[in-house]
N, C-alpha and C. Protein backbone atom coordinates (compact mmCIF):
# COMPACT_ATOMS: atom_id res chain seq x y z
N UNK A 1 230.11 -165.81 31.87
CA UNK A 1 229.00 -165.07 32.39
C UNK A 1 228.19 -165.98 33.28
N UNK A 2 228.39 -165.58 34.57
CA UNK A 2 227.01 -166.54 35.63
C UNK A 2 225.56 -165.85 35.39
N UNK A 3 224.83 -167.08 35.62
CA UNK A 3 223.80 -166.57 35.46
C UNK A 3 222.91 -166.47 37.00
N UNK A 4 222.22 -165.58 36.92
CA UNK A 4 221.48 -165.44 38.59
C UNK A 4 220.46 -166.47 38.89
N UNK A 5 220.42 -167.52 39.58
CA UNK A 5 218.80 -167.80 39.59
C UNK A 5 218.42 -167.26 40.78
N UNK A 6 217.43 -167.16 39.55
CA UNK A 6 216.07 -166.54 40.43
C UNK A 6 215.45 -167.62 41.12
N UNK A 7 214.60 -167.22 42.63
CA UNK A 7 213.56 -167.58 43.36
C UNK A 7 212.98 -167.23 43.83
N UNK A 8 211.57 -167.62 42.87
CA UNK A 8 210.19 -166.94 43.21
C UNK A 8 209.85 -167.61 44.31
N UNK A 9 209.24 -166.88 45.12
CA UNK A 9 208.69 -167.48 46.40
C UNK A 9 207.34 -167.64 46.16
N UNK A 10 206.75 -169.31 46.43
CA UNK A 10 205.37 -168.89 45.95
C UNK A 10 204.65 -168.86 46.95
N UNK A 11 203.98 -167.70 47.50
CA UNK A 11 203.18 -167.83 48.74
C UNK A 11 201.55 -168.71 48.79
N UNK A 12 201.33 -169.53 49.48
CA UNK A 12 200.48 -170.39 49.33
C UNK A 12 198.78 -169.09 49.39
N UNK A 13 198.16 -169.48 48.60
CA UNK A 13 196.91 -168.57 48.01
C UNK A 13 196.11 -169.34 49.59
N UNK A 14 195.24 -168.64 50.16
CA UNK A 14 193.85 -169.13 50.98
C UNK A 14 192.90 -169.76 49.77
N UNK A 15 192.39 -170.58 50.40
CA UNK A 15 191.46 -171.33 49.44
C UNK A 15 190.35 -171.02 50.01
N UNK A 16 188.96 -170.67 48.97
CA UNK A 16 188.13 -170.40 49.40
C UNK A 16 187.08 -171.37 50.52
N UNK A 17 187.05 -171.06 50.99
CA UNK A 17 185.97 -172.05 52.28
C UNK A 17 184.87 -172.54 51.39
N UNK A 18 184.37 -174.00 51.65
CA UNK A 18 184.28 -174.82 51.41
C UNK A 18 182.70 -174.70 51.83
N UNK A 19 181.42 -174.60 51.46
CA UNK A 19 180.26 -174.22 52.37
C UNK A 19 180.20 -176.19 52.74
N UNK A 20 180.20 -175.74 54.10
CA UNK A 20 180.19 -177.54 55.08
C UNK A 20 178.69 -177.76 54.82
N UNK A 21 178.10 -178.98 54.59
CA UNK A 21 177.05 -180.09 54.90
C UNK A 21 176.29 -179.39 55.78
N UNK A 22 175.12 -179.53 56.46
CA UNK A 22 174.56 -179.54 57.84
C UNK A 22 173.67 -180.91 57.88
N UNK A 23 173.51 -181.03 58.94
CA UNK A 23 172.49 -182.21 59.33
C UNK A 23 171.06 -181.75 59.36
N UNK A 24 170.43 -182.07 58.35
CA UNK A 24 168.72 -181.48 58.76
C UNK A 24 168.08 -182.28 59.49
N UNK A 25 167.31 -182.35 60.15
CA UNK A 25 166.14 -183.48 60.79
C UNK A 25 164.69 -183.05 60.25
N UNK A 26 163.89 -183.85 59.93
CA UNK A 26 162.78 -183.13 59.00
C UNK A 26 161.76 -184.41 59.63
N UNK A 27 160.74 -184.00 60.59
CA UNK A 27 159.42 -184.69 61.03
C UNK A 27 158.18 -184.57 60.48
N UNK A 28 157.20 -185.50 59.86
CA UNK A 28 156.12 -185.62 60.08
C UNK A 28 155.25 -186.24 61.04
N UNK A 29 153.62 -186.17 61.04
CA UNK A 29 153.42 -186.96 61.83
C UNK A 29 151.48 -186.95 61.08
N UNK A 30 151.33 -188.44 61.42
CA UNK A 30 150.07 -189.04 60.21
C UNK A 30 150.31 -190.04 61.13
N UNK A 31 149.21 -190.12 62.06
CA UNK A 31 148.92 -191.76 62.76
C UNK A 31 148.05 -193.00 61.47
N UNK A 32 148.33 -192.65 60.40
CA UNK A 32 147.48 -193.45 59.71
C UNK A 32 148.47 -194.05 58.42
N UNK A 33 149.35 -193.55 58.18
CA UNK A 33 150.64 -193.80 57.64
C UNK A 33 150.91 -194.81 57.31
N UNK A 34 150.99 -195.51 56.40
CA UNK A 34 152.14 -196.96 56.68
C UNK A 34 153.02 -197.07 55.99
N UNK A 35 153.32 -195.87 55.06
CA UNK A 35 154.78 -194.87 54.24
C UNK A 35 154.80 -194.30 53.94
N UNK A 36 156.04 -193.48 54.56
CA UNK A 36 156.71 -191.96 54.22
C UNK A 36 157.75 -191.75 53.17
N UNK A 37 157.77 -191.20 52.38
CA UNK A 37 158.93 -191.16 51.49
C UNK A 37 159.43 -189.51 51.35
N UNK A 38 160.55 -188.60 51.45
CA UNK A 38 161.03 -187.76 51.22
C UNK A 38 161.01 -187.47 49.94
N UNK A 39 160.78 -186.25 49.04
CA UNK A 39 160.99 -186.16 47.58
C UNK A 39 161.57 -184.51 47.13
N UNK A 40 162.39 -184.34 46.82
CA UNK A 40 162.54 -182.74 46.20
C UNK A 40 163.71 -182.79 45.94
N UNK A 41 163.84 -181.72 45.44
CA UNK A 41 165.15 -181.02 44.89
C UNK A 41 166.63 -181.28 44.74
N UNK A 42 166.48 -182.10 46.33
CA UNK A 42 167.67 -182.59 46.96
C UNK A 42 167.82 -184.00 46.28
N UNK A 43 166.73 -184.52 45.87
CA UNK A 43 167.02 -186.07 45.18
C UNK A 43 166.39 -186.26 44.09
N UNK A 44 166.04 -184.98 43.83
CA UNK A 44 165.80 -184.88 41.77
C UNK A 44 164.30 -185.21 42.04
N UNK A 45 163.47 -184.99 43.16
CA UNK A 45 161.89 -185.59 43.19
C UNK A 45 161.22 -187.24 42.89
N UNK A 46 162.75 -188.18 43.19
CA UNK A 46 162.45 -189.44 42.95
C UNK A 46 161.56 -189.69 44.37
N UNK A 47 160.44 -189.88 44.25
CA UNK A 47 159.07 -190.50 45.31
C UNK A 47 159.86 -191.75 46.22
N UNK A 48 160.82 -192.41 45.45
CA UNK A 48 160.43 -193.68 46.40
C UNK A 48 162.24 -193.43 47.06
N UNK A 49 162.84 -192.92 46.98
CA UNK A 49 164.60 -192.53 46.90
C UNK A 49 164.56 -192.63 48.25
N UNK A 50 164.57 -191.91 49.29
CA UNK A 50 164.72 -191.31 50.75
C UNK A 50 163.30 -191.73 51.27
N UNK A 51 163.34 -192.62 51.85
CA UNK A 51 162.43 -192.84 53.12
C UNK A 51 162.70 -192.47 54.41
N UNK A 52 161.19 -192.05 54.92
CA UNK A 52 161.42 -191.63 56.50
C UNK A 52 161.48 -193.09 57.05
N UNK A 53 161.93 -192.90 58.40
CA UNK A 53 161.49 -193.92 59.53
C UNK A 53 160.99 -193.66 60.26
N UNK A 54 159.57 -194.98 60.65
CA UNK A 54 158.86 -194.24 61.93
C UNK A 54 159.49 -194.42 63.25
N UNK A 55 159.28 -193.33 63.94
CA UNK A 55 159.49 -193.15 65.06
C UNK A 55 158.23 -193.76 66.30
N UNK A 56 157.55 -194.26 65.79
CA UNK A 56 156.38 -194.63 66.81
C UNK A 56 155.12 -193.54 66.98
N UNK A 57 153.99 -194.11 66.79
CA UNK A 57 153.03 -193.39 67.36
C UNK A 57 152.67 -192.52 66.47
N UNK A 58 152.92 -192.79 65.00
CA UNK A 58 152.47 -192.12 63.78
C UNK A 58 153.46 -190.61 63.35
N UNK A 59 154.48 -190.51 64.13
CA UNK A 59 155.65 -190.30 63.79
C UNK A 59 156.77 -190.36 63.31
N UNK A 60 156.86 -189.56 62.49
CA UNK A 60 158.10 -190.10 60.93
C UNK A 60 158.91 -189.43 60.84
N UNK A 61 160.28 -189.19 60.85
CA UNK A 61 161.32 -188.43 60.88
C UNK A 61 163.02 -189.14 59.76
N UNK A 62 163.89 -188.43 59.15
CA UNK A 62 164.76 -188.22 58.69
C UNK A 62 165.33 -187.73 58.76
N UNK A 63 166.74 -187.82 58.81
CA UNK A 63 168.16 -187.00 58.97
C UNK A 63 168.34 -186.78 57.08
N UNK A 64 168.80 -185.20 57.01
CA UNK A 64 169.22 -184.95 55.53
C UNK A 64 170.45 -184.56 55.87
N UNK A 65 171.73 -184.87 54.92
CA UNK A 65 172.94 -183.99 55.04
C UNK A 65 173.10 -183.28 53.65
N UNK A 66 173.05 -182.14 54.04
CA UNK A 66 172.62 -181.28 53.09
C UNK A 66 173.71 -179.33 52.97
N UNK A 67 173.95 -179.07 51.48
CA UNK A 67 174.90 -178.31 51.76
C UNK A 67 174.21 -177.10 51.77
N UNK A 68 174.54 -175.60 52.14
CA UNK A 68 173.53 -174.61 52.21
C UNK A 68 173.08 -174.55 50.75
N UNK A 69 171.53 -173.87 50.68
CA UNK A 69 171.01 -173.59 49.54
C UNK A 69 169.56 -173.63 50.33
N UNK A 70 168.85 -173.62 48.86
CA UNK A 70 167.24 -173.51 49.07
C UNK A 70 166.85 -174.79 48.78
N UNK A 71 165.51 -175.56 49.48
CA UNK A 71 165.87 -176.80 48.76
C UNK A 71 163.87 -176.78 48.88
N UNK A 72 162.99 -177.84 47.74
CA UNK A 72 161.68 -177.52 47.75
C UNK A 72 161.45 -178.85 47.88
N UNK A 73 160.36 -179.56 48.67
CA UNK A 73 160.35 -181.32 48.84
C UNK A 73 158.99 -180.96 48.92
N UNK A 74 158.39 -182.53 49.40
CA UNK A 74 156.55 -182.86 49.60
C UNK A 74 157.24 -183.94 50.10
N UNK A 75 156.53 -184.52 50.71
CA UNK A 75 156.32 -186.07 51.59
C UNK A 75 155.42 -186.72 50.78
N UNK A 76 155.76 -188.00 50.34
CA UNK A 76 155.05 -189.05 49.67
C UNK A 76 154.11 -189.79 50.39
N UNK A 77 152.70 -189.75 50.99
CA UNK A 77 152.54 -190.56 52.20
C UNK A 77 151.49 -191.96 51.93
N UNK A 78 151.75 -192.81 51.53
CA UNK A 78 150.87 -194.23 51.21
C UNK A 78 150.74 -193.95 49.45
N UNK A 79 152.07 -193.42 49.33
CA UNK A 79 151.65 -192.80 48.02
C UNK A 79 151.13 -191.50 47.14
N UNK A 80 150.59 -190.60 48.07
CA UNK A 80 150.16 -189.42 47.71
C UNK A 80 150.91 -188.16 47.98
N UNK A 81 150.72 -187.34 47.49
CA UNK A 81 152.11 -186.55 47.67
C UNK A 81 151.10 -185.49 48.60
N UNK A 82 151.86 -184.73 49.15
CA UNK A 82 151.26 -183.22 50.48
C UNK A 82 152.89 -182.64 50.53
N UNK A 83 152.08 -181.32 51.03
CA UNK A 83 153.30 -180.79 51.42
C UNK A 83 153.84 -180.89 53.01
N UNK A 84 154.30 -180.30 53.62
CA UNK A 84 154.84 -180.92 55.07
C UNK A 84 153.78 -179.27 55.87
N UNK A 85 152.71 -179.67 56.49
CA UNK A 85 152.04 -179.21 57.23
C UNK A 85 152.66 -178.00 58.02
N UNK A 86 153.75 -178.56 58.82
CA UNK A 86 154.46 -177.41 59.62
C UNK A 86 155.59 -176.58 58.85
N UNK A 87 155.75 -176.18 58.10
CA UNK A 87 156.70 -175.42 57.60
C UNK A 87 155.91 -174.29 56.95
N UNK A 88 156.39 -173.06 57.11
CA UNK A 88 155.21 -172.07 56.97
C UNK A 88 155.56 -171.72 55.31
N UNK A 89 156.78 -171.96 54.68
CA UNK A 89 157.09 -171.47 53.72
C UNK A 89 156.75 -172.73 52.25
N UNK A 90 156.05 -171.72 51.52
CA UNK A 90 155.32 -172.71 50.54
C UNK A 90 155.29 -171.73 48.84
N UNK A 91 155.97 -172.20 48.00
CA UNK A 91 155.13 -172.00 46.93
C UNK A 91 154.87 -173.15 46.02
N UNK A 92 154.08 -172.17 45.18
CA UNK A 92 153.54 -173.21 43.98
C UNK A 92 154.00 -174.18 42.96
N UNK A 93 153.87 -175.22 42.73
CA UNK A 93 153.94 -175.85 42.02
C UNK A 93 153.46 -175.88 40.77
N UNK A 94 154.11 -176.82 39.19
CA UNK A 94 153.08 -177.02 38.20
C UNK A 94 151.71 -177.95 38.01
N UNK A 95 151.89 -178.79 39.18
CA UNK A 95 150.91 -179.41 39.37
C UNK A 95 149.72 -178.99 40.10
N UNK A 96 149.25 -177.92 40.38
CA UNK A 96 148.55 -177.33 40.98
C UNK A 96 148.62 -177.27 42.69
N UNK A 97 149.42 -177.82 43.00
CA UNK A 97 150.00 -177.97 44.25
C UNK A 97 150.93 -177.06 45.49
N UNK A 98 151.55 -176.85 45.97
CA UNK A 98 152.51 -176.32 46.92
C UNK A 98 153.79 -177.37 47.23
N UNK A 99 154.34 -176.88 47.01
CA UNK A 99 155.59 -177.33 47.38
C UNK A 99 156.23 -176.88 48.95
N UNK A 100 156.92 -177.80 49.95
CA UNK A 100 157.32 -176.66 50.83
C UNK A 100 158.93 -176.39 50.57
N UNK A 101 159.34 -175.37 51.49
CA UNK A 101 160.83 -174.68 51.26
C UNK A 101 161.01 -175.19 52.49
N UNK A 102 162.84 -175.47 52.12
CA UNK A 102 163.84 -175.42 53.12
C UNK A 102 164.91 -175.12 52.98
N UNK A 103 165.27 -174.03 53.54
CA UNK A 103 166.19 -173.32 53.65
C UNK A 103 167.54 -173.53 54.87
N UNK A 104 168.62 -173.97 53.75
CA UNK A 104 169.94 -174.37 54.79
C UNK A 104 170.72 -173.25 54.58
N UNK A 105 171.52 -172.79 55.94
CA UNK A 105 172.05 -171.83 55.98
C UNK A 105 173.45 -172.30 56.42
N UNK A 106 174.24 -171.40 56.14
CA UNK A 106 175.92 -171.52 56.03
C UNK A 106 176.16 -170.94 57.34
């Protein structure tokens, strides 16, 4: 008695897409400054983790690579925490504070 083999053909499955990184750029600006530090969501709210660099002239800026989601930060500035002035989207904090939003999109 022969036996048949069989062959399954296995057709390769699509894999689901991958949501890519984006590059954020995120500016402040405080001519009185003499450190910026990044803090939220994205780095667990460690104060001193992500520093900006100044750009001159009381201008502070950072590149984030960051995957889509919602993400909530404050700027650390000589030590004190604020939220980022220009970003219109804000809620509350437990500290009686505001937090701001940033929102990365896919």
């Amino acid at each position: 008695m022969k036996h048949k083999k069989e062959i399954n053909e296995i057709t390769p499955r699509k894999q689901p897409r991958k949501s890519e990184s984006h590059k954020i750029r995120i500016e402040f600006h405080d001519e009185k400054a003499q450190v910026v530090f990044i803090a939220g969501t994205f780095n667990d709210w460690r104060p001193d983790a992500t520093p900006m660099i100044s750009l001159g002239e009381g201008r502070w800026g950072k590149e984030l690579v960051l995957p889509p989601g919602r993400y909530e930060y404050r700027f650390v500035v000589d030590g004190n925490w604020i939220s980022d002035p220009s970003t219109p989207e804000q809620v509350p904090n437990p500290h009686g504070g505001y937090n701001s939003v940033l929102n990365v999109r896919d």
